[in-house]
N, C-alpha and C. Protein backbone atom coordinates (compact mmCIF):
# COMPACT_ATOMS: atom_id res chain seq x y z
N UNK A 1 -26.26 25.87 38.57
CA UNK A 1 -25.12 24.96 38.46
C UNK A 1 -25.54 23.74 37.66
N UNK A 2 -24.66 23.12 36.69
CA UNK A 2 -24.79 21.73 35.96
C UNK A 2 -24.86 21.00 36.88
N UNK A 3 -25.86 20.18 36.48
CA UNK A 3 -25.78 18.81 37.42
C UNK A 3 -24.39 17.99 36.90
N UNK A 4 -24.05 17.02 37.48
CA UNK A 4 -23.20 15.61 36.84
C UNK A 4 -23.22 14.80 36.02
N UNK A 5 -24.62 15.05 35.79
CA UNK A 5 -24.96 13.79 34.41
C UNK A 5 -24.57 14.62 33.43
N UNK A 6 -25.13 16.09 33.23
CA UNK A 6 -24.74 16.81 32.42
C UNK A 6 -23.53 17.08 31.71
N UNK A 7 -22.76 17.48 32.53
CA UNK A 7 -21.78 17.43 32.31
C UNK A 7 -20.64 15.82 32.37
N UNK A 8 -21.09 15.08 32.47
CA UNK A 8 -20.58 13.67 32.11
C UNK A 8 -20.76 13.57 30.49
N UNK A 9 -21.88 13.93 30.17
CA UNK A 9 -22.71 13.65 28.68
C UNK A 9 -21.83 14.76 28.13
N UNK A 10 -21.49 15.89 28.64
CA UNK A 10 -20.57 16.91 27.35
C UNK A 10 -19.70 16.66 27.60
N UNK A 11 -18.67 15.80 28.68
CA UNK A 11 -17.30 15.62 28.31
C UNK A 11 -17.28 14.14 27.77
N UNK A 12 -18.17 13.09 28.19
CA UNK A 12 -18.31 12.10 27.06
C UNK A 12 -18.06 13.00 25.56
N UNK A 13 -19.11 13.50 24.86
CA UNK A 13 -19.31 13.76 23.96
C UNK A 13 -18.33 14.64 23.36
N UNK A 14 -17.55 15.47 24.19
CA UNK A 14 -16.05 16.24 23.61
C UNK A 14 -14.93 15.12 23.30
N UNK A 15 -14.98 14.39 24.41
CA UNK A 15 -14.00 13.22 24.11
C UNK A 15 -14.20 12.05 22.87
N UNK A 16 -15.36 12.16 22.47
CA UNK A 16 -15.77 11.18 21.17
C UNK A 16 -15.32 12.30 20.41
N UNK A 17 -15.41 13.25 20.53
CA UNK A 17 -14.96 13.92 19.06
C UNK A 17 -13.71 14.21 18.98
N UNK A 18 -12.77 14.24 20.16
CA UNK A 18 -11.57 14.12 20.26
C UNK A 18 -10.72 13.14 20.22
N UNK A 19 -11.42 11.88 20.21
CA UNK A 19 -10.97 10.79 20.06
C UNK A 19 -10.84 10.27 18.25
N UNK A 20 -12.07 10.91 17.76
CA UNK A 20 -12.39 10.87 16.36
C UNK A 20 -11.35 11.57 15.80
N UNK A 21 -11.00 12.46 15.88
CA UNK A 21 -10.49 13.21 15.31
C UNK A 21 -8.70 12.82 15.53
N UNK A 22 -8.54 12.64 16.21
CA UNK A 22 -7.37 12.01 16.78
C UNK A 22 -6.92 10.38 16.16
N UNK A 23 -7.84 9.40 15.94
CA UNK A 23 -7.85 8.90 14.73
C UNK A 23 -7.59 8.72 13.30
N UNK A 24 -8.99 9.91 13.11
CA UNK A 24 -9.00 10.31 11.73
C UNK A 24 -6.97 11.18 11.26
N UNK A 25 -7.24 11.84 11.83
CA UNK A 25 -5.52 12.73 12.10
C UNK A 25 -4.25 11.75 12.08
N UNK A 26 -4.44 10.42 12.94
CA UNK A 26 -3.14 9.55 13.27
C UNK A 26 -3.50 8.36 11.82
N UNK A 27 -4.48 8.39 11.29
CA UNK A 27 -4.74 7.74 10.12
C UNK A 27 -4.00 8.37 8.60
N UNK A 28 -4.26 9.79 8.92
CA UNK A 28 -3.71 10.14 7.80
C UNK A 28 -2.13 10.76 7.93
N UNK A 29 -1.74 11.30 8.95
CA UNK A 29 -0.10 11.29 8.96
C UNK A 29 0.44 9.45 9.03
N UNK A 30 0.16 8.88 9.10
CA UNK A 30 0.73 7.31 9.08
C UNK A 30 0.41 6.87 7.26
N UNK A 31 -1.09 7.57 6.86
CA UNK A 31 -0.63 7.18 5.50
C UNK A 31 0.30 8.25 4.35
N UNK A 32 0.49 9.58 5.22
CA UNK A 32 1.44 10.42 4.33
C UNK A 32 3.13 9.62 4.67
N UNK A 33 2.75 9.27 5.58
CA UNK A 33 4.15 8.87 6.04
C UNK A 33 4.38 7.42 5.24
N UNK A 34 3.72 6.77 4.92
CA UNK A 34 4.07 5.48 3.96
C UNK A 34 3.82 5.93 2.27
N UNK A 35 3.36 7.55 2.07
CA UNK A 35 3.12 8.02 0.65
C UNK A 35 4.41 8.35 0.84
N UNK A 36 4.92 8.87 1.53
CA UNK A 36 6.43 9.54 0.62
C UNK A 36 7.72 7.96 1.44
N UNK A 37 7.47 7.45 1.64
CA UNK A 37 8.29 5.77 1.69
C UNK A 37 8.20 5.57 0.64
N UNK A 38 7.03 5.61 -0.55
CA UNK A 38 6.54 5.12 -2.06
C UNK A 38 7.17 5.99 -2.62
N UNK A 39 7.08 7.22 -2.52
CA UNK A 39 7.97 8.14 -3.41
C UNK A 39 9.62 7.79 -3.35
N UNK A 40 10.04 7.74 -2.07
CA UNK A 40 11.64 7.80 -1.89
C UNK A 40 11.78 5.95 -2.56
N UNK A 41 11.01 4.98 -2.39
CA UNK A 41 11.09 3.89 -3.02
C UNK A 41 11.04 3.97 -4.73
N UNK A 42 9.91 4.83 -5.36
CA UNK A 42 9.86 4.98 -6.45
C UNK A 42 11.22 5.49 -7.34
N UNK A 43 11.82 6.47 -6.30
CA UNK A 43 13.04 7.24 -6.40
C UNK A 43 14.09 6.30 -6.77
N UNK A 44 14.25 5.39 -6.03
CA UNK A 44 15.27 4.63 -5.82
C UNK A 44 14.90 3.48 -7.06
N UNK A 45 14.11 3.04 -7.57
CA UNK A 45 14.16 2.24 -8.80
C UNK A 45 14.44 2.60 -10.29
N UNK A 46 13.91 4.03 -10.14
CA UNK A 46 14.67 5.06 -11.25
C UNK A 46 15.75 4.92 -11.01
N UNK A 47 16.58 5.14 -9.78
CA UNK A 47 18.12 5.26 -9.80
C UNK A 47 18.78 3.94 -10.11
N UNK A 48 18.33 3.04 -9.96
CA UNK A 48 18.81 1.39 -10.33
C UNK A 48 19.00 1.69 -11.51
N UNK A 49 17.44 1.56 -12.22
CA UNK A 49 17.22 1.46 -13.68
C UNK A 49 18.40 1.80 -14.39
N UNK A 50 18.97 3.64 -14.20
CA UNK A 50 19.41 4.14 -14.77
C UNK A 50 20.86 3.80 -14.27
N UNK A 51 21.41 3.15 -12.91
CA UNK A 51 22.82 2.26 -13.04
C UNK A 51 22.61 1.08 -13.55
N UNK A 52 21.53 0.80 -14.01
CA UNK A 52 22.00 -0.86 -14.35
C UNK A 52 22.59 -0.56 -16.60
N UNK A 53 21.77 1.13 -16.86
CA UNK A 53 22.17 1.46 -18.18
C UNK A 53 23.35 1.55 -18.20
N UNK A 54 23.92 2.88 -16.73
CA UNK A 54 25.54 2.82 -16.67
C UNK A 54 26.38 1.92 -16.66
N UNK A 55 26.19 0.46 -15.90
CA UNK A 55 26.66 -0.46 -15.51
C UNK A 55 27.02 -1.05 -17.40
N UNK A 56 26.00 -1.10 -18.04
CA UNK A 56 26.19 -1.87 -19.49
C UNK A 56 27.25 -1.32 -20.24
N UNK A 57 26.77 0.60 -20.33
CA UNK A 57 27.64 0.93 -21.10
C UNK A 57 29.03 1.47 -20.87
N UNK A 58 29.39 1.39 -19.31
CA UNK A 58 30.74 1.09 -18.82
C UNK A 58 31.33 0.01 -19.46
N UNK A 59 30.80 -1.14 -18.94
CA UNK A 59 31.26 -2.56 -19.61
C UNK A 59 31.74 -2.43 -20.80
N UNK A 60 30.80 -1.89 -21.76
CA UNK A 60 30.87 -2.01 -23.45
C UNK A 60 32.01 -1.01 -23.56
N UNK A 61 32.14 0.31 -22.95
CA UNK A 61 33.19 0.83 -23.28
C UNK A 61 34.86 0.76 -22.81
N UNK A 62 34.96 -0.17 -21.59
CA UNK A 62 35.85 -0.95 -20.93
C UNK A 62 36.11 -1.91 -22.26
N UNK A 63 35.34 -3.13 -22.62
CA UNK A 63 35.74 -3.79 -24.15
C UNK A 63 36.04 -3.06 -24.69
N UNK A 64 35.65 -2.59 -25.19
CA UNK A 64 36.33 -1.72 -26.57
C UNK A 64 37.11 -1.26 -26.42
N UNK A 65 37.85 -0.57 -24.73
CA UNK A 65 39.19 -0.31 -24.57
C UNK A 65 39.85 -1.65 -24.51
N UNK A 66 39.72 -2.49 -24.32
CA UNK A 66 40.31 -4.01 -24.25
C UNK A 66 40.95 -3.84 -25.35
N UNK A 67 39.36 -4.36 -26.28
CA UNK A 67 39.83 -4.93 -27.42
C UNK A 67 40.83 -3.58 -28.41
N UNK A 68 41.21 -2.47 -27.94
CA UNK A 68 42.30 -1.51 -28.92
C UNK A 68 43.71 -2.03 -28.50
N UNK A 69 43.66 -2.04 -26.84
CA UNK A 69 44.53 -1.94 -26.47
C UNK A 69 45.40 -3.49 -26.91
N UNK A 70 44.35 -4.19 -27.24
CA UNK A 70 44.76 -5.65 -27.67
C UNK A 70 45.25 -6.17 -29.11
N UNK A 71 44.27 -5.10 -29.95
CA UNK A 71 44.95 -4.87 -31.04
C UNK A 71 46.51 -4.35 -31.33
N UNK A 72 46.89 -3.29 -30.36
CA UNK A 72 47.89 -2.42 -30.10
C UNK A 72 49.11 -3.60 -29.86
N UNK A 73 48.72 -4.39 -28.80
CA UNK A 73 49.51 -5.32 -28.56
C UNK A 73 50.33 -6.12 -29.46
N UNK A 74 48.94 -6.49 -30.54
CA UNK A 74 49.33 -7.47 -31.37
C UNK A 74 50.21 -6.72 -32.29
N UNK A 75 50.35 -5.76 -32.81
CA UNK A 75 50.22 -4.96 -33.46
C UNK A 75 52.08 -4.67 -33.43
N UNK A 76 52.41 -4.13 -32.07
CA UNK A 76 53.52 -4.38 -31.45
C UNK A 76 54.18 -5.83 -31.49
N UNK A 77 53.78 -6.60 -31.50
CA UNK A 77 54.36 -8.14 -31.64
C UNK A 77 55.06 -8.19 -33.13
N UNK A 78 53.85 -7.77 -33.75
CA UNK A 78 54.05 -8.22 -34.78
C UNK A 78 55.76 -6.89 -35.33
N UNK A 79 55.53 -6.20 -35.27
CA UNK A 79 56.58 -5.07 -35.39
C UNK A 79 58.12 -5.94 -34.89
N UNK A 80 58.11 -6.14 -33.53
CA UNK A 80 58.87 -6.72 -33.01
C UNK A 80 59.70 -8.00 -34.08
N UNK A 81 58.29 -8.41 -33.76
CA UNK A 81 58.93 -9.89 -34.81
C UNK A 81 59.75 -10.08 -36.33
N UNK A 82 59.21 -9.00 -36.64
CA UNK A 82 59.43 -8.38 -38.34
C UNK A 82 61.03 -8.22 -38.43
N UNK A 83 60.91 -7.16 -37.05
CA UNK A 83 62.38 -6.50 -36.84
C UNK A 83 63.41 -7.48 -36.63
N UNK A 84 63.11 -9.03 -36.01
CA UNK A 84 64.11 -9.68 -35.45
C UNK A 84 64.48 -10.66 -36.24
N UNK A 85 63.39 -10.52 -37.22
CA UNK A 85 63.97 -12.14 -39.03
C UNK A 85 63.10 -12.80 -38.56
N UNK A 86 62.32 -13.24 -37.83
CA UNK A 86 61.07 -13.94 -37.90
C UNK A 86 60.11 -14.15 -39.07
N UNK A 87 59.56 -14.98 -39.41
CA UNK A 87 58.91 -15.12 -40.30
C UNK A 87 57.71 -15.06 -39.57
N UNK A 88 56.59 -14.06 -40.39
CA UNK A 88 56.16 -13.25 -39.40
C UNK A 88 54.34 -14.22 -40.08
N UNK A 89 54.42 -14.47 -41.41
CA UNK A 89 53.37 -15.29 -41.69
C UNK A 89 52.95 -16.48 -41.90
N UNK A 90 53.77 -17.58 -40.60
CA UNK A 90 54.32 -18.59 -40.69
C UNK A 90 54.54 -19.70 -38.49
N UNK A 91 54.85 -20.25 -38.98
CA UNK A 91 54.97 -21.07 -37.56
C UNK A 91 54.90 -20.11 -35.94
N UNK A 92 55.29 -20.10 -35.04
CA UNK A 92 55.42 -19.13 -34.16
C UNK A 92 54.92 -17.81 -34.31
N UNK A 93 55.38 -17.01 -34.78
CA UNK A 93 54.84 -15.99 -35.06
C UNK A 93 53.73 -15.76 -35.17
N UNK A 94 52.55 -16.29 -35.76
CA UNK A 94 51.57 -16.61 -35.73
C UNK A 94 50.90 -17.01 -34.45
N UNK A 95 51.38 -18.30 -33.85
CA UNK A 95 51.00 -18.40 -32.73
C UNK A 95 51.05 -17.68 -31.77
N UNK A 96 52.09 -16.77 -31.78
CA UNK A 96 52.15 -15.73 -30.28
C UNK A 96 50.87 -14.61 -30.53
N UNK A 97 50.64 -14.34 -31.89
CA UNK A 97 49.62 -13.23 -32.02
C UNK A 97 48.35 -14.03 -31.85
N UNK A 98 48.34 -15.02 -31.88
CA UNK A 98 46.84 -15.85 -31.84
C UNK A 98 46.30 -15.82 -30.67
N UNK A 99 47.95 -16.27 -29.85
CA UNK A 99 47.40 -16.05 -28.18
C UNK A 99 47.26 -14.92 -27.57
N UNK A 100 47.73 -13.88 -28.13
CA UNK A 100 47.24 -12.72 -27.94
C UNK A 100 45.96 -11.98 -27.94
N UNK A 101 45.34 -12.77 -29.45
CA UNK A 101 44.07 -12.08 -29.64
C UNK A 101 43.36 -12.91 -28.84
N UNK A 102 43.71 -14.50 -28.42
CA UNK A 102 42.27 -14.74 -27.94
C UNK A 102 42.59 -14.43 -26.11
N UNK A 103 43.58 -13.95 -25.53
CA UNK A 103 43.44 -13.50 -24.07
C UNK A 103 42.86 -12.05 -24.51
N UNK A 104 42.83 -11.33 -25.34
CA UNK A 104 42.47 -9.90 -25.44
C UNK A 104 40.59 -10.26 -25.70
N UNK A 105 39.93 -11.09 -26.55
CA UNK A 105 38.86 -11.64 -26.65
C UNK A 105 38.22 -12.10 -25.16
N UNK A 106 38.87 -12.30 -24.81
CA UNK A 106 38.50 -13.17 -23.34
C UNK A 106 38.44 -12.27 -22.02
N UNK A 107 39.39 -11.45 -22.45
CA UNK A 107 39.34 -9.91 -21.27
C UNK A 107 38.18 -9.61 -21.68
N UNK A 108 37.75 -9.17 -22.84
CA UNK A 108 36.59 -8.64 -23.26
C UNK A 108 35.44 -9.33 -22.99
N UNK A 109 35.21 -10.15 -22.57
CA UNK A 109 33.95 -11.18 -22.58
C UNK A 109 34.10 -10.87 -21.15
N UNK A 110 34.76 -11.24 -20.10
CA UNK A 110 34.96 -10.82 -19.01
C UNK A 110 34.46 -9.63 -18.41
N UNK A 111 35.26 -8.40 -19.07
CA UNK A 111 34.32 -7.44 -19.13
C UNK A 111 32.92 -6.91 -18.95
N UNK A 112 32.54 -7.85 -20.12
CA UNK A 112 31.10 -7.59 -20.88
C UNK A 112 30.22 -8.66 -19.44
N UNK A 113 30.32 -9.35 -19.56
CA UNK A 113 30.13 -10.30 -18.40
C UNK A 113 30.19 -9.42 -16.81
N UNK A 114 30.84 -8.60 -16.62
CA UNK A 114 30.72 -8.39 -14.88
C UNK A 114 29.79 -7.43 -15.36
N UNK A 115 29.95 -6.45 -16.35
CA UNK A 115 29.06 -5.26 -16.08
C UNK A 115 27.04 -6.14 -16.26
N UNK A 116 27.00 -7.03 -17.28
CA UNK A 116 25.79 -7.26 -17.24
C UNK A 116 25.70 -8.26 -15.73
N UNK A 117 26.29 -8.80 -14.82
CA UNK A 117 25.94 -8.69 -13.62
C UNK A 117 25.37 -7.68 -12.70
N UNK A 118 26.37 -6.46 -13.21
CA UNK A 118 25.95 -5.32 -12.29
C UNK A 118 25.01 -5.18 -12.59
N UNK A 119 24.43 -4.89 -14.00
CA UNK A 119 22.91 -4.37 -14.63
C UNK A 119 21.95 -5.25 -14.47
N UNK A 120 22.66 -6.24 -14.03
CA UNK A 120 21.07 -7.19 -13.24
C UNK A 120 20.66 -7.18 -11.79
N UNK A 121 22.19 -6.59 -11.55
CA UNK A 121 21.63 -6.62 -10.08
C UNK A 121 21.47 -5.68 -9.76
N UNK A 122 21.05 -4.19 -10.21
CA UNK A 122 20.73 -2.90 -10.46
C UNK A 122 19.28 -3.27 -10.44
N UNK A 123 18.87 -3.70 -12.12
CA UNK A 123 17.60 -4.03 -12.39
C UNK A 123 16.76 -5.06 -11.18
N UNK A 124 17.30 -6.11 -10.62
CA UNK A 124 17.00 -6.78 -9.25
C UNK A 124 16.32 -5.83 -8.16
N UNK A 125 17.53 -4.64 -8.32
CA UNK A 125 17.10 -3.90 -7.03
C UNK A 125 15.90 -3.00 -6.97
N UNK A 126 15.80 -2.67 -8.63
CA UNK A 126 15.16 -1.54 -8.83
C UNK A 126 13.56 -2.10 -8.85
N UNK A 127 13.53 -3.60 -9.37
CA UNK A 127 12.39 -4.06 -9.12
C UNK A 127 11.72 -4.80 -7.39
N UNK A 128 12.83 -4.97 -6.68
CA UNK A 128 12.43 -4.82 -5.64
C UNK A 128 11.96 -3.26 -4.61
N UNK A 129 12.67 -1.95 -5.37
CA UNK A 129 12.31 -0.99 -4.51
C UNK A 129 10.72 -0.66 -5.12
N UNK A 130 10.08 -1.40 -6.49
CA UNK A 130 9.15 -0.54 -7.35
C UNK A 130 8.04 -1.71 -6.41
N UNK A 131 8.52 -2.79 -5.90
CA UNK A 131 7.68 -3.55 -5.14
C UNK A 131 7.13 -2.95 -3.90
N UNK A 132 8.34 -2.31 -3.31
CA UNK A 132 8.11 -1.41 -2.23
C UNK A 132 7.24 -0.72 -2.19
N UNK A 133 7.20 0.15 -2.95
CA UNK A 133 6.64 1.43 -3.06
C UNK A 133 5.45 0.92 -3.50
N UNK A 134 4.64 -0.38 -4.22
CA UNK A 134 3.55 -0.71 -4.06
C UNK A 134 3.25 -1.13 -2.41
N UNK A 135 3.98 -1.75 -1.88
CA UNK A 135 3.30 -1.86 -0.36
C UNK A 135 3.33 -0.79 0.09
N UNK A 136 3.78 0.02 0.00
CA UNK A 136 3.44 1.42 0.90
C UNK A 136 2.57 1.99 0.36
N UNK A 137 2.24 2.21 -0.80
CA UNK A 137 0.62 2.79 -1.15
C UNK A 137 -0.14 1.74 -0.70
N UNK A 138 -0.10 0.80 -0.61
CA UNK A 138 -1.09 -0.02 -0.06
C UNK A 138 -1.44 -0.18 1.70
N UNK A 139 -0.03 0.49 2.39
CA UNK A 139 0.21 0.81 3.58
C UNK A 139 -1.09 1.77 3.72
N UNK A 140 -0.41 2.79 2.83
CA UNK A 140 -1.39 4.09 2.95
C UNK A 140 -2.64 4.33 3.22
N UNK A 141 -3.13 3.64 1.78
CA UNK A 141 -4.28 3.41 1.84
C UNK A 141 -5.20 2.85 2.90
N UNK A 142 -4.68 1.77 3.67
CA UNK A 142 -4.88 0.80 4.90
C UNK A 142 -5.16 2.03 6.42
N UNK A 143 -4.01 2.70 6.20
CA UNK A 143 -3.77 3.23 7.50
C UNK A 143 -5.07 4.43 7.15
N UNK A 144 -5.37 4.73 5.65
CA UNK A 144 -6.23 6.19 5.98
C UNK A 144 -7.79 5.04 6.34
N UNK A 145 -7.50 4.07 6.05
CA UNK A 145 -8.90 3.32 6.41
C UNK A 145 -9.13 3.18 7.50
N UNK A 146 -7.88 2.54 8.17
CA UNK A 146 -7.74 2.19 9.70
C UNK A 146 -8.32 3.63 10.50
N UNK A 147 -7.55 4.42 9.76
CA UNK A 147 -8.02 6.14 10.62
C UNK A 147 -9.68 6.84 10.97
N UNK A 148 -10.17 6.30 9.15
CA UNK A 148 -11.42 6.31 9.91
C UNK A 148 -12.36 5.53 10.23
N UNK A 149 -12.00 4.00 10.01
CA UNK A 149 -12.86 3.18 11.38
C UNK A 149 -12.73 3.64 12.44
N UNK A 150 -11.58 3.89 12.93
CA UNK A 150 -11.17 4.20 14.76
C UNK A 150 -12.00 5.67 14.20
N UNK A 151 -12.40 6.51 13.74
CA UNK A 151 -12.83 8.19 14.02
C UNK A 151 -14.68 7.28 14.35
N UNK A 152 -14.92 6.67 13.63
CA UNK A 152 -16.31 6.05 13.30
C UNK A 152 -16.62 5.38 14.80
N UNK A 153 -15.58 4.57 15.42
CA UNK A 153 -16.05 3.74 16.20
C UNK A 153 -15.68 4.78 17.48
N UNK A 154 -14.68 5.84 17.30
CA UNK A 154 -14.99 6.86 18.68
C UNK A 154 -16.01 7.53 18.98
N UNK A 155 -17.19 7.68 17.48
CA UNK A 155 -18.10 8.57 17.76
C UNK A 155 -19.16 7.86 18.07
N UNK A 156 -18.95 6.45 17.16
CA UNK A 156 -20.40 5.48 17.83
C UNK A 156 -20.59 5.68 19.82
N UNK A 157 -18.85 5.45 19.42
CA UNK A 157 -18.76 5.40 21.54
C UNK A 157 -19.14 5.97 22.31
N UNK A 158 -19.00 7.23 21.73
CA UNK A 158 -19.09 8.41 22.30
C UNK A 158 -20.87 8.84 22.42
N UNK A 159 -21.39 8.18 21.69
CA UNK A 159 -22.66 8.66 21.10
C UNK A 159 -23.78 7.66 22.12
N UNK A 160 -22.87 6.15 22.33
CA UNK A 160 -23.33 5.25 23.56
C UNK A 160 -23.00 5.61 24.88
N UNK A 161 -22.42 5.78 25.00
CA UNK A 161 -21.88 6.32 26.47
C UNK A 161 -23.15 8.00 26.75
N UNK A 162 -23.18 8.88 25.68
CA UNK A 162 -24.02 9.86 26.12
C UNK A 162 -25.12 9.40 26.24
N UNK A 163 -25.63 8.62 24.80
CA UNK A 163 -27.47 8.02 25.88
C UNK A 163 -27.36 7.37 26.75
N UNK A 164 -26.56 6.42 27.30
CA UNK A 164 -26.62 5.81 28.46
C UNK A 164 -26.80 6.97 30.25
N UNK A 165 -25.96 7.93 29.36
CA UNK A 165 -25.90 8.97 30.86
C UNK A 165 -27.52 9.61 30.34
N UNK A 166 -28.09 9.68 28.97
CA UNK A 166 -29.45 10.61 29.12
C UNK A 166 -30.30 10.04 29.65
N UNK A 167 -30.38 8.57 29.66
CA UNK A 167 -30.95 7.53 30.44
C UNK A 167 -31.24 7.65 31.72
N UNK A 168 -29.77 7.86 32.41
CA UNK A 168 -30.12 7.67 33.51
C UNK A 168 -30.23 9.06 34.27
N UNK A 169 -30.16 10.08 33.22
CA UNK A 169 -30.74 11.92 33.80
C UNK A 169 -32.15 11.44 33.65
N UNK A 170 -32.87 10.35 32.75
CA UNK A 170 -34.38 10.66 32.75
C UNK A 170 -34.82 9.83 33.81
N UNK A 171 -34.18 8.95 33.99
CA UNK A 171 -34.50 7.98 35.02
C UNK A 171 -34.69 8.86 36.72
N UNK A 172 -33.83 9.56 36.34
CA UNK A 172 -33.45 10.23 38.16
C UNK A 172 -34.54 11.52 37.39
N UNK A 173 -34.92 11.72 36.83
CA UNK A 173 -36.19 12.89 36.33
C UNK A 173 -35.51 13.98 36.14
N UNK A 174 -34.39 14.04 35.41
CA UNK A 174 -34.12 15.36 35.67
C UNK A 174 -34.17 16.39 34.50
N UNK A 175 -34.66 15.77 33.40
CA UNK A 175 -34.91 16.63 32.27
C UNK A 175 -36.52 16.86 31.99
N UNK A 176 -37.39 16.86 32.83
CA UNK A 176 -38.46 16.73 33.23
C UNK A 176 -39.73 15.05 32.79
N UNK A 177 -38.91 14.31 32.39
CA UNK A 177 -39.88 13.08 32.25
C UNK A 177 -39.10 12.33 32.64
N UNK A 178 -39.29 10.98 33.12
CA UNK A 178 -38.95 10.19 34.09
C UNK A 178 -39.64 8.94 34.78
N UNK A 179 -38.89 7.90 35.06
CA UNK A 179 -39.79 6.91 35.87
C UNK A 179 -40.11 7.42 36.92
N UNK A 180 -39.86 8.67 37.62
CA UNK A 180 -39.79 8.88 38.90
C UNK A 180 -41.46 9.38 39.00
N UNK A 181 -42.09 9.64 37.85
CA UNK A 181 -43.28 10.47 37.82
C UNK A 181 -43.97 11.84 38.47
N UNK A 182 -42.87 12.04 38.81
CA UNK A 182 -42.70 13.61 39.99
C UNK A 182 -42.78 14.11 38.82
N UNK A 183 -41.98 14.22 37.28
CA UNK A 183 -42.05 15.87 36.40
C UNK A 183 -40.82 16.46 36.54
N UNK A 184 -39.90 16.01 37.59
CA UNK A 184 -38.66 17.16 37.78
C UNK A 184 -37.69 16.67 39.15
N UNK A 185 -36.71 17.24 39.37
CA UNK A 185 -35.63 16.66 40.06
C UNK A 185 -36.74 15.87 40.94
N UNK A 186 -35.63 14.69 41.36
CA UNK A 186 -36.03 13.79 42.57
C UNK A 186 -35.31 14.08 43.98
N UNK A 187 -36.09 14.28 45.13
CA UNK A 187 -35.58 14.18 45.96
C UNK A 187 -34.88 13.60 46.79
N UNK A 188 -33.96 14.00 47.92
CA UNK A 188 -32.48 13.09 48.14
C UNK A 188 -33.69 12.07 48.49
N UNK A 189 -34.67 11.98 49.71
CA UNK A 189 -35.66 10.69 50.00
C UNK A 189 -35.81 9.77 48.87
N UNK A 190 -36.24 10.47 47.64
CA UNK A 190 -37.02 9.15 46.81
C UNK A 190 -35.12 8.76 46.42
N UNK A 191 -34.67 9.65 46.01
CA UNK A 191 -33.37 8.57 45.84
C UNK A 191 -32.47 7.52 46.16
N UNK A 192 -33.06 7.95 47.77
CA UNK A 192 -32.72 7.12 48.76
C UNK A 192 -33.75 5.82 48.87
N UNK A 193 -35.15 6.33 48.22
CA UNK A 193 -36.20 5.03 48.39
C UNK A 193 -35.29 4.42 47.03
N UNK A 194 -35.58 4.61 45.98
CA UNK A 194 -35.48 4.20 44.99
C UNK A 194 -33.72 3.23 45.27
N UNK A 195 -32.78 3.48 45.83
CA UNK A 195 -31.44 2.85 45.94
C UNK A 195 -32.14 1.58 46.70
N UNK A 196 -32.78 1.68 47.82
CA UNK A 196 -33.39 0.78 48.17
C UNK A 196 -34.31 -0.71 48.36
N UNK A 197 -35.01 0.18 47.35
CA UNK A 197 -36.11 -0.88 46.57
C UNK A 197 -35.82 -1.69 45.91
């Protein structure tokens, strides 16, 4: 039959390696788990990027429907005016198409104006998710470190705790050398002297 020390020292020593390993293991699912946070972050700044392009060339093509439909307008005025005896290159007439073109100019600037908001605040976002995704590789990296200090410092533990128990198997003589100077197990007496003394 195993004595107790014995078997203290192999389940110490299973448990340092189970502890290590258990570490090492919770080190690296915590840094896969902040590698693909970096990916789905990386993901997401591509997708900005590429609305803050949509965002522009919406805008630009919103103007340019402006500015036809503004032409069209004028265009119509001017028809109108022709038709009714207006003097069409001259006082009024003039002025109504002037104010025409410059509210049709001004839609357009408007326009052009919200969408490069959007495309900044696309580009805003996209450089905050590309920020992200640097702290999470840097997460990563951290946590596979963290994983194996803790594997390192379970086995140191593990490795103190067993000489401490081989210690005290040699002390009680039981691996045949010993303070006890008997050579081999000690008897319940001297154990009983020895608690004593």
């Amino acid at each position: 039959m195993t004595d107790p020390v014995t078997i203290g020292m192999i389940a110490t020593a299973a448990g340092a390696g189970v502890g290590a390993f258990g570490s090492y293991a919770g080190g690296q699912a915590q840094a896969g788990m902040y590698q693909y946070q970096a990916g789905l972050a990386e993901m997401n700044a591509k997708i900005q990027r590429q609305n803050a392009i949509y965002a522009t060339q919406r805008g630009e093509a919103e103007a340019m429907q402006s500015g036809m439909k503004t032409r069209q307008q004028i265009g119509e005025t001017l028809t109108r005016q022709a038709a009714s005896g207006i003097d069409v290159n001259a006082g009024s007439g003039i002025a109504v198409r002037r104010s025409e073109q410059e509210l049709g100019t001004y839609d357009q600037a408007m326009l052009r104006s919200n969408a490069a908001k959007a495309a900044y605040g696309y580009r805003t976002q996209g450089l905050m998710d590309e920020q992200q995704a640097t702290l999470d590789r840097f997460a990563a990296k951290n946590a596979m470190f963290a994983g194996d200090i803790g594997a390192t410092s379970s086995i140191l533990s593990g490795i103190g705790s067993v000489s401490s128990k081989w210690l005290q198997g040699q002390q009680l003589g039981m691996w045949g050398s010993g303070s006890s100077g008997g050579g081999g197990m000690m008897t319940d007496d001297q154990i009983t002297y020895q608690g004593q003394a």
